[in-house]
N, C-alpha and C. Protein backbone atom coordinates (compact mmCIF):
# COMPACT_ATOMS: atom_id res chain seq x y z
N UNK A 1 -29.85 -25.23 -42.04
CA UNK A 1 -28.40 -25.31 -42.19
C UNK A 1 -27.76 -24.28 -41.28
N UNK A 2 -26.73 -24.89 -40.74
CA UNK A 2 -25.96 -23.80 -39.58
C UNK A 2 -24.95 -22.97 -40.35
N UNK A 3 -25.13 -21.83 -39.92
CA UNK A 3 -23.88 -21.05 -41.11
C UNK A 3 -21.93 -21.74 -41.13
N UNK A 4 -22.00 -22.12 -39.97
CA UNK A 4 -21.08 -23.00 -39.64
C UNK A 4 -20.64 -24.37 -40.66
N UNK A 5 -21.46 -24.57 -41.45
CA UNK A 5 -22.05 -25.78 -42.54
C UNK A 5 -21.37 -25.13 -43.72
N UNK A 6 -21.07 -26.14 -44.67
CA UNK A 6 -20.43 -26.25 -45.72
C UNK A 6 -21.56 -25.88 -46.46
N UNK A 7 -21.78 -24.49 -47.27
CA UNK A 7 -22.74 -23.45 -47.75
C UNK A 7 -23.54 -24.35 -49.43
N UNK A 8 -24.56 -24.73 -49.55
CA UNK A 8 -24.79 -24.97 -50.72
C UNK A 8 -25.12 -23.60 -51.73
N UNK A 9 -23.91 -23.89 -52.98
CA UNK A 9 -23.64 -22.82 -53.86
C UNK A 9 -24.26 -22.79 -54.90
N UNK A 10 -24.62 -21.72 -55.12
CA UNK A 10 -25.75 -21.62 -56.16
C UNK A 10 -25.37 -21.06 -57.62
N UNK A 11 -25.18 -21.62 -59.15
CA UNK A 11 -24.77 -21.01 -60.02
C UNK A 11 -25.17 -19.52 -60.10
N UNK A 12 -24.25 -18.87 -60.69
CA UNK A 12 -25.17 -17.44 -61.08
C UNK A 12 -26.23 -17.15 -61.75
N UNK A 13 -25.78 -18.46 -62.48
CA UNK A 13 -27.32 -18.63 -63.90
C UNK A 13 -28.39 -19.38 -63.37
N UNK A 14 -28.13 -20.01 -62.57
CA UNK A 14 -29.51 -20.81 -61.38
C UNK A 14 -30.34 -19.89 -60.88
N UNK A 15 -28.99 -18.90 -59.96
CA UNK A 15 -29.45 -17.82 -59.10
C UNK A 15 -30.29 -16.37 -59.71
N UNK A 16 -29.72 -16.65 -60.98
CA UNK A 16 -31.04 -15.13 -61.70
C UNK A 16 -32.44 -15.79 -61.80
N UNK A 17 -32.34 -17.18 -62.49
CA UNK A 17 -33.35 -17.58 -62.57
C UNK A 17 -34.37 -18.05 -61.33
N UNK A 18 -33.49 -17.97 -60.33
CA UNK A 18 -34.37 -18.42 -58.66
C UNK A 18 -34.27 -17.01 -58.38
N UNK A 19 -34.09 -16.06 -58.51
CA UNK A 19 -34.34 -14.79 -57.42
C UNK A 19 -35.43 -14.53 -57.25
N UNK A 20 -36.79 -14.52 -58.19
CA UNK A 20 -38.29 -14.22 -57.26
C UNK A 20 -38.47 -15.05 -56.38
N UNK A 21 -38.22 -16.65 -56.84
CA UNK A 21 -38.28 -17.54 -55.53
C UNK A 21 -37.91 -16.82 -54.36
N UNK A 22 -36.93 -16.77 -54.70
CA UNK A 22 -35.89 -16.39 -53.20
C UNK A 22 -35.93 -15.23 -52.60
N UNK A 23 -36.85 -13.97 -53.27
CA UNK A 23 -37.35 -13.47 -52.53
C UNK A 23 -38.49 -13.19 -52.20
N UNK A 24 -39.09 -14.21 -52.73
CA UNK A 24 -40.76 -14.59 -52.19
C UNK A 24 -40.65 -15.32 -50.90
N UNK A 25 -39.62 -16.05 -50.75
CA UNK A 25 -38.97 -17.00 -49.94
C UNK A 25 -38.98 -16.30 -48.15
N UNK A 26 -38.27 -15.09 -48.95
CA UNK A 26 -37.57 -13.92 -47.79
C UNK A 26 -38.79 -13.30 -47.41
N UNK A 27 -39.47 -12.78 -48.04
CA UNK A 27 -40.53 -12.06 -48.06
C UNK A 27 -41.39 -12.94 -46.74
N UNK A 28 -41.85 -14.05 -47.64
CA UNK A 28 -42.43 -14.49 -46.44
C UNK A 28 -41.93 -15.10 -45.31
N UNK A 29 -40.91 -15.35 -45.24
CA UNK A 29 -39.95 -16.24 -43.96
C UNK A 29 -39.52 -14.84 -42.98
N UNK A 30 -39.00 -14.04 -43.83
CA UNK A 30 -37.55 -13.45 -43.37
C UNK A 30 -36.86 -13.74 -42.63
N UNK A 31 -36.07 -13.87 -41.51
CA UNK A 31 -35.01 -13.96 -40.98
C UNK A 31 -34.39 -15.54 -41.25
N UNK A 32 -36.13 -16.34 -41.11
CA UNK A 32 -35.96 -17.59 -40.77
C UNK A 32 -35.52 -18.40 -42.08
N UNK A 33 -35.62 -17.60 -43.56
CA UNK A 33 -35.49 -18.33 -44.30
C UNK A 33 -34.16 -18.19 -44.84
N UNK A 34 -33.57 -18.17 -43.73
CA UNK A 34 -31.76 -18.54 -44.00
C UNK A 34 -31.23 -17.31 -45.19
N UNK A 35 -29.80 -18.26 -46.07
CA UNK A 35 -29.04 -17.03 -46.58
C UNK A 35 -28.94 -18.05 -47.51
N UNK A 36 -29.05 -17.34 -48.90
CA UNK A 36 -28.46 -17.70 -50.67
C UNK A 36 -26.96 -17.83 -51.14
N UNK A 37 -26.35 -18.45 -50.68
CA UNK A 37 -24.86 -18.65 -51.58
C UNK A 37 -25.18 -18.64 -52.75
N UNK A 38 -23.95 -17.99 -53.37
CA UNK A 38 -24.19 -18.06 -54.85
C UNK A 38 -22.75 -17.52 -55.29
N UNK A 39 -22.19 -17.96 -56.50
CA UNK A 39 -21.16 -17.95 -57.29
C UNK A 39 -20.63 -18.86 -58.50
N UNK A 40 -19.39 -18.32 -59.06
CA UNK A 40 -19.05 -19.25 -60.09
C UNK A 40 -18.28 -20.66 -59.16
N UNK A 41 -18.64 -21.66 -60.38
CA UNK A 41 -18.05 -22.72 -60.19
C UNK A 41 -18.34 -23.29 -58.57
N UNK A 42 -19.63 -23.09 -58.13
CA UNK A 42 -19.70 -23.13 -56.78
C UNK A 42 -18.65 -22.85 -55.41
N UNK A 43 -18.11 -22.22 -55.89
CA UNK A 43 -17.02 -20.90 -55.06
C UNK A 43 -17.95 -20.12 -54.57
N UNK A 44 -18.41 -19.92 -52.94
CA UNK A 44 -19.24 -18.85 -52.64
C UNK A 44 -18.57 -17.58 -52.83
N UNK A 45 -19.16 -16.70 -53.45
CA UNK A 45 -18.71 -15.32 -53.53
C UNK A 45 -19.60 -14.10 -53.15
N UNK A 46 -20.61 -14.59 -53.14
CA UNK A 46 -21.85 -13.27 -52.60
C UNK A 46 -22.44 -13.80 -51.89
N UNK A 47 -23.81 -13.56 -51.32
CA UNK A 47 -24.74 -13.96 -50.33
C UNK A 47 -25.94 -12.97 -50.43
N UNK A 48 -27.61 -13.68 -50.70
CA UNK A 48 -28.34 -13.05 -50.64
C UNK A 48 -29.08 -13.29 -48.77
N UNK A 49 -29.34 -12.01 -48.50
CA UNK A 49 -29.84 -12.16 -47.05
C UNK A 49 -31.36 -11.75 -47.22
N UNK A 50 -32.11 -12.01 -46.62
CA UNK A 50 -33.43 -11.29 -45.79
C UNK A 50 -32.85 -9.98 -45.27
N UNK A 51 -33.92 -9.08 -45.66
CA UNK A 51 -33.81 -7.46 -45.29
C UNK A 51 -33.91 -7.29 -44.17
N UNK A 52 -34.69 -8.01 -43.01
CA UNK A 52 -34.54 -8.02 -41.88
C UNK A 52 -32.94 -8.69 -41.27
N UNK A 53 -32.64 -9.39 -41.81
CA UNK A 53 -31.07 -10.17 -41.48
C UNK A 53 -30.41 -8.73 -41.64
N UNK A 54 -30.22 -8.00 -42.91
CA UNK A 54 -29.12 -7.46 -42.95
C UNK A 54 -29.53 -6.22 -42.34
N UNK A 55 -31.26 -5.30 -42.06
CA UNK A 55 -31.02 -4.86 -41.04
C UNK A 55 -30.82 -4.53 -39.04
N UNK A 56 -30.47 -6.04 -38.92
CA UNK A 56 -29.88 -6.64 -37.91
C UNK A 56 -28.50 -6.58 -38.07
N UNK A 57 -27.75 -7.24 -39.04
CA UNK A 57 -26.20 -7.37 -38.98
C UNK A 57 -25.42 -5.50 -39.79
N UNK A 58 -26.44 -4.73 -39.92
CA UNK A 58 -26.02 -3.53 -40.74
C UNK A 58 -25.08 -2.92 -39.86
N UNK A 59 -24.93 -2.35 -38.89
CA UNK A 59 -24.19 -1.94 -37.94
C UNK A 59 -22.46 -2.34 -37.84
N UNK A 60 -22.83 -3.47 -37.91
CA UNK A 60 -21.21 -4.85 -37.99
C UNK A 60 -20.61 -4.46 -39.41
N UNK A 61 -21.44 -4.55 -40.51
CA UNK A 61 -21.24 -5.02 -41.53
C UNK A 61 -20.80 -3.33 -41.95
N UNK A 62 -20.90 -2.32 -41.69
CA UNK A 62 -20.47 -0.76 -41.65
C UNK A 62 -19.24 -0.91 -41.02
N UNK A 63 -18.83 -1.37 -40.35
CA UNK A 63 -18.22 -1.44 -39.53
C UNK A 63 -16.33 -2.35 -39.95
N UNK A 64 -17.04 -3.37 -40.59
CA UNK A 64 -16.38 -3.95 -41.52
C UNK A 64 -15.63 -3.64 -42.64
N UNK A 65 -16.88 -2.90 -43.17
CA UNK A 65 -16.50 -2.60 -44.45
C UNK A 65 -15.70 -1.13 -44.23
N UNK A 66 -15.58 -0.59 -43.28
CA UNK A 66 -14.85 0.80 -43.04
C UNK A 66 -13.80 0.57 -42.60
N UNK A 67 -13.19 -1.00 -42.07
CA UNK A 67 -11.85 -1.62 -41.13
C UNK A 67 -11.11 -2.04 -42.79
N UNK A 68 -12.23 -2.69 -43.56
CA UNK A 68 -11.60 -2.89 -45.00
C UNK A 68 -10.78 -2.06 -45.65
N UNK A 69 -12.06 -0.61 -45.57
CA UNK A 69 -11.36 0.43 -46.45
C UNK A 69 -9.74 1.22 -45.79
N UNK A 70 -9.94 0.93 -44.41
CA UNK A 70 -8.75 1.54 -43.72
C UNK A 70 -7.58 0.57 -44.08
N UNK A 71 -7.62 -0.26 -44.09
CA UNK A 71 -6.72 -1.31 -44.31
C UNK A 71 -6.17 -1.17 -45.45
N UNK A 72 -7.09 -0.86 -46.74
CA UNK A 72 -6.45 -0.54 -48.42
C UNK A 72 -5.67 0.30 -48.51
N UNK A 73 -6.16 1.50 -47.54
CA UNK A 73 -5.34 2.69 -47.38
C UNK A 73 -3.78 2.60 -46.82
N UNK A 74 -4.11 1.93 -46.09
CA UNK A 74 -2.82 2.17 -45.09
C UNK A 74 -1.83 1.14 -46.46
N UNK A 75 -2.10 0.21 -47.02
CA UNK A 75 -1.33 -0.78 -47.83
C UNK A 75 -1.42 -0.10 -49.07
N UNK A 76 -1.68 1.38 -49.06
CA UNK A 76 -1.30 1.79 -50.11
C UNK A 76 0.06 2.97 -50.09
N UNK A 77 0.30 2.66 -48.57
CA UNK A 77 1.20 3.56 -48.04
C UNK A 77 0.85 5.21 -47.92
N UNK A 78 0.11 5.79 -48.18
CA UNK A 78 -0.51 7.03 -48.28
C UNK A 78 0.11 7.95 -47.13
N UNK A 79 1.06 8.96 -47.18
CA UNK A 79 2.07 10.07 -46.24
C UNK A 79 1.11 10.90 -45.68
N UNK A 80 -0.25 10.76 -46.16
CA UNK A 80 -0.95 12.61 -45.56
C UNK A 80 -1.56 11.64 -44.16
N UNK A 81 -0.95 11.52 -43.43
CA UNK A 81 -1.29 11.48 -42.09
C UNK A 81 -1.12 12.64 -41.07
N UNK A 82 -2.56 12.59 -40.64
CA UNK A 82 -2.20 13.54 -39.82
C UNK A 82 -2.81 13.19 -38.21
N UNK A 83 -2.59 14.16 -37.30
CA UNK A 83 -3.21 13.41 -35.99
C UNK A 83 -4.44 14.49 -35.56
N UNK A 84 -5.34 14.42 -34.63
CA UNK A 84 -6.37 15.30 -34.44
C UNK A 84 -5.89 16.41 -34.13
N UNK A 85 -4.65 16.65 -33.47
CA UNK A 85 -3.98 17.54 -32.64
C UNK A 85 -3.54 18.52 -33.78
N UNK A 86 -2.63 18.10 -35.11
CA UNK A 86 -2.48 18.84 -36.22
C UNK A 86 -3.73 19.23 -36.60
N UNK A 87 -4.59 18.64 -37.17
CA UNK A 87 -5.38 19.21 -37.84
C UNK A 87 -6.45 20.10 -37.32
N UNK A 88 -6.67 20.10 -35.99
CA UNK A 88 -6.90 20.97 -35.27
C UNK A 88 -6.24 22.58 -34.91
N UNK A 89 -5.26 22.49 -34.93
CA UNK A 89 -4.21 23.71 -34.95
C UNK A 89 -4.04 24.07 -36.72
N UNK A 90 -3.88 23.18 -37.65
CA UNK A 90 -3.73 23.43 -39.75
C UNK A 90 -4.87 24.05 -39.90
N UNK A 91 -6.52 23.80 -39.05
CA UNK A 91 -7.58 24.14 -39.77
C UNK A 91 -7.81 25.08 -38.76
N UNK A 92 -7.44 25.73 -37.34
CA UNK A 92 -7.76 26.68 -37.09
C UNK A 92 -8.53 26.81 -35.89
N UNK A 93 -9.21 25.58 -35.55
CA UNK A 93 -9.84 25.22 -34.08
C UNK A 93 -9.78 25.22 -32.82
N UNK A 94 -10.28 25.91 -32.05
CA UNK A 94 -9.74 25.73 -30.47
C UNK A 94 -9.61 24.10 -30.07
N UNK A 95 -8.75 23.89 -29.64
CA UNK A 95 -8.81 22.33 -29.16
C UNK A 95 -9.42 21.75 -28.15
N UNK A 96 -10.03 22.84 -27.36
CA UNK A 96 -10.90 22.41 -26.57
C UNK A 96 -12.39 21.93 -26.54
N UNK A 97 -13.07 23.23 -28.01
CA UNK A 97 -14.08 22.89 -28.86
C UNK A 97 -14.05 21.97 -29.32
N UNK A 98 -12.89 21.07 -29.68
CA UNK A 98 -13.03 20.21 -30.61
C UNK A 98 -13.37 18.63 -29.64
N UNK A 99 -12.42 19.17 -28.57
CA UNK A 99 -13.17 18.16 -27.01
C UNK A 99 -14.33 17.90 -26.54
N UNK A 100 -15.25 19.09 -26.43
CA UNK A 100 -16.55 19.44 -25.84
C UNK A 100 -17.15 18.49 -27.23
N UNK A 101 -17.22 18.83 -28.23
CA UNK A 101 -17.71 18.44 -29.44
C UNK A 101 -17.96 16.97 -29.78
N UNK A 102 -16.39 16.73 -29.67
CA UNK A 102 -16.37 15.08 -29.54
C UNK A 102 -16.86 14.56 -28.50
N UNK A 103 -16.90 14.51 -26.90
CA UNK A 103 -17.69 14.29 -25.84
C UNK A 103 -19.20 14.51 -26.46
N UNK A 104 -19.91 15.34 -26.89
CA UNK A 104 -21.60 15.57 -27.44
C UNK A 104 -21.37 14.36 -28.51
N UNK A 105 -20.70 14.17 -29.19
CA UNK A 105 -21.57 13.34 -30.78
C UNK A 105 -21.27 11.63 -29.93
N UNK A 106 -20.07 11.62 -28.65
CA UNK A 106 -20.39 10.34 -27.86
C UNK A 106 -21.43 9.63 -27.47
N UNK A 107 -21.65 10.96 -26.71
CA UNK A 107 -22.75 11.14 -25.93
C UNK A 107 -24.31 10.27 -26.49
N UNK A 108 -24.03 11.41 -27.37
CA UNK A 108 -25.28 11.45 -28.03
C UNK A 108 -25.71 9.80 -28.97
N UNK A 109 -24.53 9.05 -29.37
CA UNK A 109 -24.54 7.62 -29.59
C UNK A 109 -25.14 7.11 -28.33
N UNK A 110 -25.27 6.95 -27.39
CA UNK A 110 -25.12 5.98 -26.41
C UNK A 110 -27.08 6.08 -25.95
């Protein structure tokens, strides 16, 4: 099934009772043995992956989930904004250290 495909949904009460399957399934397939929909009323709401899947998509999915959390924030209206430039001068830092610094932890990603 292409993820693109209309997901077959799996009860929750199906899905406790299939989870060794399904990860005997994973276990031995992994990547290849696709992804578990599962929810009420066949409404997908979760997804079981292969451990190899999700540590392939982990990176994205951090990534996601940190664009999420910024997003709650900001729609919660929250005033303590500050910019690097303040909080650099509030906490006391040369701002140039704080340049050199940020250039190394770049760096050092790549």
């Amino acid at each position: 099934m292409a993820l693109t495909d209309r997901p077959e949904v799996h009860p929750i009460r199906e899905a406790r009772a299939s989870l060794p399957a399904v990860a005997r399934s994973f276990g031995e397939r992994g990547i290849a043995a696709g992804v578990y929909y599962l929810g009420a009323h066949r409404k997908p709401e979760a997804v079981l992956v292969p451990v190899d899947l999700f540590d392939a998509l982990k990176s994205q999915a951090e990534d996601l989930i940190i664009a999420a959390r910024v997003s709650e924030r900001d729609a919660m209206g929250d005033e303590r904004r500050y910019t690097l430039e303040q909080l650099t001068d509030r906490l006391g830092f040369d701002p140039h250290d704080v340049e050199v610094a940020a250039k190394q932890m770049l760096a050092e990603r790549e």
